[in-house]
Protein backbone atom coordinates (compact mmCIF):
# COMPACT_ATOMS: atom_id res chain seq x y z
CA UNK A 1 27.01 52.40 -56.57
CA UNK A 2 25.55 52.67 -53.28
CA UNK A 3 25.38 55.79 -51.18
CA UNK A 4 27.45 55.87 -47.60
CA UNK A 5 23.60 56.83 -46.39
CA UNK A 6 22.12 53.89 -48.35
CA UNK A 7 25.29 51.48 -46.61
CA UNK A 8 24.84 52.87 -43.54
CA UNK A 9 20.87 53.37 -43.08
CA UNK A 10 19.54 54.66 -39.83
CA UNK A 11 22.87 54.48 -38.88
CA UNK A 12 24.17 57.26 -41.15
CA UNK A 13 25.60 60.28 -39.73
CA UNK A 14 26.88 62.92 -41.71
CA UNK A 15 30.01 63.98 -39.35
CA UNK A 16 30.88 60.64 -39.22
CA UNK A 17 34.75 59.78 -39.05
CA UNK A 18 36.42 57.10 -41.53
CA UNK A 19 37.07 55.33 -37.61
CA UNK A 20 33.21 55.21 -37.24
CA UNK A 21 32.30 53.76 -40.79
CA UNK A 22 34.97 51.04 -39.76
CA UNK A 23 33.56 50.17 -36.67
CA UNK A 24 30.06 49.49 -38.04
CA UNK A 25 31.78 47.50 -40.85
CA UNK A 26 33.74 45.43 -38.45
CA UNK A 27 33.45 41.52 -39.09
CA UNK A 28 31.95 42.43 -42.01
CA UNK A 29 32.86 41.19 -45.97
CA UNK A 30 31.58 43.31 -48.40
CA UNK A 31 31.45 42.20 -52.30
CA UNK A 32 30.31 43.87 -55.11
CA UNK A 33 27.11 41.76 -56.44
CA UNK A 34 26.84 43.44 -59.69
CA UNK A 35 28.40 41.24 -61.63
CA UNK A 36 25.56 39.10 -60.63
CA UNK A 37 28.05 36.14 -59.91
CA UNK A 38 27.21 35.69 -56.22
CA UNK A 39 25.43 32.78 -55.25
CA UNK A 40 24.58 31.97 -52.22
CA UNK A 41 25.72 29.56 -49.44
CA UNK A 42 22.75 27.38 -49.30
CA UNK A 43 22.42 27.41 -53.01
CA UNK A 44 26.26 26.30 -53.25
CA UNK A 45 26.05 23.53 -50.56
CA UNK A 46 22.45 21.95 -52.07
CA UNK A 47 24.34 22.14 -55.52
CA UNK A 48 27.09 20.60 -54.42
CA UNK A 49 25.51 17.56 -52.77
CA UNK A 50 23.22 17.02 -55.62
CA UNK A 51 26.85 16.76 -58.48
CA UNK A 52 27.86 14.50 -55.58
CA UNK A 53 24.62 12.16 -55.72
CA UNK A 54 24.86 12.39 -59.18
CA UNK A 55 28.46 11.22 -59.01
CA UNK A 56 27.47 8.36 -57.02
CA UNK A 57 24.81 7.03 -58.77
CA UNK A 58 27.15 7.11 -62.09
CA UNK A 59 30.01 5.13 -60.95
CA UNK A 60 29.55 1.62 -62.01
C-alpha cells in the first residue's frame, strides 16, 4: 500500500488537513490495481473493435 507521501509526491505536506488531501484528489478516481485486473482504455476499445470485426466477418 502506498504511502500518503508516495500519493501525494512533491505535493506532500506533513500538516496537511483531510480538506487538503481532498482537494488534490478532486475529479479524481482512484482504484486499487493490485489485483492486476485493470486494463486500460485504449486496450479495451482496440479489443473491442477487433471481437466486433471478428463478429462480422463470421456471420454468414
Amino acid at each position: 500500500m502506498a504511502t500518503f507521501k508516495e500519493l501525494f509526491g512533491d505535493k506532500y505536506d506533513p500538516e496537511m488537513k483531510l480538506s487538503d488531501a481532498e482537494k488534490l484528489f478532486e475529479g479524481k478516481r482512484l482504484a486499487d490495481l493490485s489485483s492486476g485486473e485493470y486494463v486500460s482504455k485504449a486496450k479495451y476499445d482496440a479489443d473491442t473493435a477487433a471481437l466486433a470485426r471478428l463478429q462480422a466477418e463470421a456471420e454468414p
